[in-house]
Protein backbone atom coordinates (compact mmCIF):
# COMPACT_ATOMS: atom_id res chain seq x y z
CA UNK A 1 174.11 92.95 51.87
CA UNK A 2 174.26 95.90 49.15
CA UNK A 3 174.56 94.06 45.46
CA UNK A 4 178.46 94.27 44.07
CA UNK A 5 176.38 94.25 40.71
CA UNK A 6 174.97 97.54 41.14
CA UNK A 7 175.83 99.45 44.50
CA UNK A 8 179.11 101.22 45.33
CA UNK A 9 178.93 100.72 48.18
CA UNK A 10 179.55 97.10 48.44
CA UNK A 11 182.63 97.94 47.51
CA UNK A 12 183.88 99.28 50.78
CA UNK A 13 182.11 96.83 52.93
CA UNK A 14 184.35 94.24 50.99
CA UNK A 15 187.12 96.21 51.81
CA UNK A 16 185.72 96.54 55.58
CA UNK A 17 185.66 92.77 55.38
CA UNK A 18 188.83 92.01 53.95
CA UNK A 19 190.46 94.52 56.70
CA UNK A 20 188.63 92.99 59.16
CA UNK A 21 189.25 89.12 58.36
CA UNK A 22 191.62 88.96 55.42
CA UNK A 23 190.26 88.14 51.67
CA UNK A 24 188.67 84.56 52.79
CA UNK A 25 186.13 86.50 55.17
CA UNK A 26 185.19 88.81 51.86
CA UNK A 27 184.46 85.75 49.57
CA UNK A 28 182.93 83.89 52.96
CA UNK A 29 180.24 86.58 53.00
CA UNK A 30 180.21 87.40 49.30
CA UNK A 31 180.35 84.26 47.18
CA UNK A 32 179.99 81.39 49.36
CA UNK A 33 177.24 82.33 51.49
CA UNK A 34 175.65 83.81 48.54
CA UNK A 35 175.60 80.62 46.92
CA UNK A 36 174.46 79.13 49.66
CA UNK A 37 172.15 81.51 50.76
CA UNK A 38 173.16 82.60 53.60
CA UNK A 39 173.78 86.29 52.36
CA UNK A 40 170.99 87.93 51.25
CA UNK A 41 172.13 90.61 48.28
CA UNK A 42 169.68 93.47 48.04
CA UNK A 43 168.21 93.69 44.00
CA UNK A 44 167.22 97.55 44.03
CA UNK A 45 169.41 99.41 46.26
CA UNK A 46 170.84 99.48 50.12
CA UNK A 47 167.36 100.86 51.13
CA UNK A 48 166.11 97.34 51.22
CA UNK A 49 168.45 96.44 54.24
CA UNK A 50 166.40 97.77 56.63
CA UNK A 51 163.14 96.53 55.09
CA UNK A 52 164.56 93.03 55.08
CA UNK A 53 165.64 93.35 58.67
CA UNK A 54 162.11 94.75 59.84
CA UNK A 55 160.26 91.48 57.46
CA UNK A 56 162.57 89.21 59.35
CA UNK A 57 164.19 88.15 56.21
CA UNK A 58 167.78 88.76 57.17
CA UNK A 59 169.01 89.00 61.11
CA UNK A 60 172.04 92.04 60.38
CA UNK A 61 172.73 94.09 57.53
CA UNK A 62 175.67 95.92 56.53
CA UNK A 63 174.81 99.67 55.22
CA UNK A 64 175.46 103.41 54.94
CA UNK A 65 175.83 104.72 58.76
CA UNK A 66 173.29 107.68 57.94
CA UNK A 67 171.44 105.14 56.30
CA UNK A 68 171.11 103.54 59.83
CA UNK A 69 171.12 106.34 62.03
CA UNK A 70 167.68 107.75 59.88
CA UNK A 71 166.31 104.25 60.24
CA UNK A 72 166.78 104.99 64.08
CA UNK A 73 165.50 108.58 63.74
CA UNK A 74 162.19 107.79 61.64
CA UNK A 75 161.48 105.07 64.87
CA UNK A 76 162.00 102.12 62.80
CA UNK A 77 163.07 99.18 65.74
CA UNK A 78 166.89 99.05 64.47
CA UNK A 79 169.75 99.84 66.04
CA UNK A 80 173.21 100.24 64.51
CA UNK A 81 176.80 99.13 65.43
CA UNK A 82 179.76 100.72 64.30
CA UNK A 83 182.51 99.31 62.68
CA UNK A 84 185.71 99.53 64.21
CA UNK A 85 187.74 102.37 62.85
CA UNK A 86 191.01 100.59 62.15
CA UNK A 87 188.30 97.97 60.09
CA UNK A 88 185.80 100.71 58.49
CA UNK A 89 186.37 101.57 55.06
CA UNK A 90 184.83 105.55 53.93
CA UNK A 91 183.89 107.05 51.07
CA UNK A 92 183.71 111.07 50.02
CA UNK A 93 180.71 112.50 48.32
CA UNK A 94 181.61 115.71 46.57
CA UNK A 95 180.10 118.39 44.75
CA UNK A 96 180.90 121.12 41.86
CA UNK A 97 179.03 122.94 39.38
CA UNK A 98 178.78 121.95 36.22
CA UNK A 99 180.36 123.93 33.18
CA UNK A 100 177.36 125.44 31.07
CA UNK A 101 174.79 124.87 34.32
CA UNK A 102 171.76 126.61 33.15
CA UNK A 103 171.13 128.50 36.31
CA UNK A 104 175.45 128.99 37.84
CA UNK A 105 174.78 131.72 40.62
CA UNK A 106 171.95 128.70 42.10
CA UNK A 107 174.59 126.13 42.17
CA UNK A 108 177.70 128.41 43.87
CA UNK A 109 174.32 129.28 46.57
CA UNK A 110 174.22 125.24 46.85
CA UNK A 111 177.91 124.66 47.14
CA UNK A 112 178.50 127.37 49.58
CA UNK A 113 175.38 126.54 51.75
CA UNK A 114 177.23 122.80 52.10
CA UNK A 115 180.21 124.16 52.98
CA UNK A 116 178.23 126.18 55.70
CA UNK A 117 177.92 125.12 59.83
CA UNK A 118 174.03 125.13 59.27
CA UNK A 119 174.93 122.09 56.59
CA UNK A 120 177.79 120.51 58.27
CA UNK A 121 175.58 120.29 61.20
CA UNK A 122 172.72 118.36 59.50
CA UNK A 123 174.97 116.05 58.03
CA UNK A 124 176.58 115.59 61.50
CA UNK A 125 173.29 114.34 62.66
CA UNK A 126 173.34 111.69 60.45
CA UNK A 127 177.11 110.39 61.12
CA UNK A 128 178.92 112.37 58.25
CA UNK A 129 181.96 113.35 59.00
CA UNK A 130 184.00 116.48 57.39
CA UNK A 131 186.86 115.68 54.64
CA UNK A 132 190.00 116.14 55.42
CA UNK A 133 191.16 119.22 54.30
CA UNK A 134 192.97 118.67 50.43
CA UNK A 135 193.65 121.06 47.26
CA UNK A 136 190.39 120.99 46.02
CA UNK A 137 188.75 122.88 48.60
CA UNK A 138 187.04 124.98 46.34
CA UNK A 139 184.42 121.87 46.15
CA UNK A 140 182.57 120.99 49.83
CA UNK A 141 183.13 116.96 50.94
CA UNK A 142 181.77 115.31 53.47
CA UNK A 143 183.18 111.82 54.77
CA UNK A 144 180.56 108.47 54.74
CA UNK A 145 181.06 105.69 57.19
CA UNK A 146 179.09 102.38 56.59
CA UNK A 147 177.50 100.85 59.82
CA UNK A 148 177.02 97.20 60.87
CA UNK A 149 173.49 96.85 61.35
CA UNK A 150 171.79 94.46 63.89
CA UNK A 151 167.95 93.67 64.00
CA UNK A 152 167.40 94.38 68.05
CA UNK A 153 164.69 96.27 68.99
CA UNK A 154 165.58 99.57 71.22
């Protein structure tokens, strides 16, 4: 499992948890079964899901869904599960330019190319979803979904 200590995104697969078996599944997964050590935490980052699945070290892992889906496009032997949608917790990435950029007319290229179908398309390939549309359109947003992974080979 992604490291509350240093990755966000433990954060939503607590909340995925806790939506999908209350607070006591949460602490199940994060505290007791960490002490215990039944739950692996990853030390570096979420990359090291898949590598612990693939060593054997851990049977499922809980990660980014394009984190899984380009394990399954690079031919690693993973396959993902998705989580529910009334349990699954997302996050939105987002972009701007920053004030006193060095190089302004290369960022506005950037933020318009991720607003473009070319863009929305490659992230669609790895299971990013658009935002919703809100007031701040002026900066492009895509929607991240974590996946339940399982060890099985394809």
């Amino acid at each position: 499992m992604p490291s509350p200590a240093w990755e966000g995104v433990a954060r939503q697969i607590r909340r995925a948890l806790e939506r999908a078996g209350g607070p006591a599944l949460a602490r199940t997964v994060y505290v007791s079964k960490v002490a215990d050590g039944q739950t692996l935490l990853t030390h570096i980052h979420h990359r090291q899901i898949p590598l612990f699945l693939m060593q054997g070290i851990a049977d499922a892992g809980v990660t980014w869904k394009s984190e899984a889906i380009f394990q399954e496009q690079i031919g690693h032997p993973l396959s993902h599960v998705d989580i529910a949608a009334a349990d699954n917790v997302t996050a939105t990435y987002a972009a701007a330019t920053v004030r006193g950029a060095p190089h302004p007319r290369a960022a506005r290229a950037w933020l318009e190319f991720l607003r473009s179908d070319t863009a929305q398309r490659i992230f669609a390939r790895y299971g990013f979803k658009p935002a919703p549309p809100s007031a701040a359109e002026a900066a492009p947003r895509a929607s991240h979904e974590h996946t339940d992974r399982a060890a099985r080979h394809r």
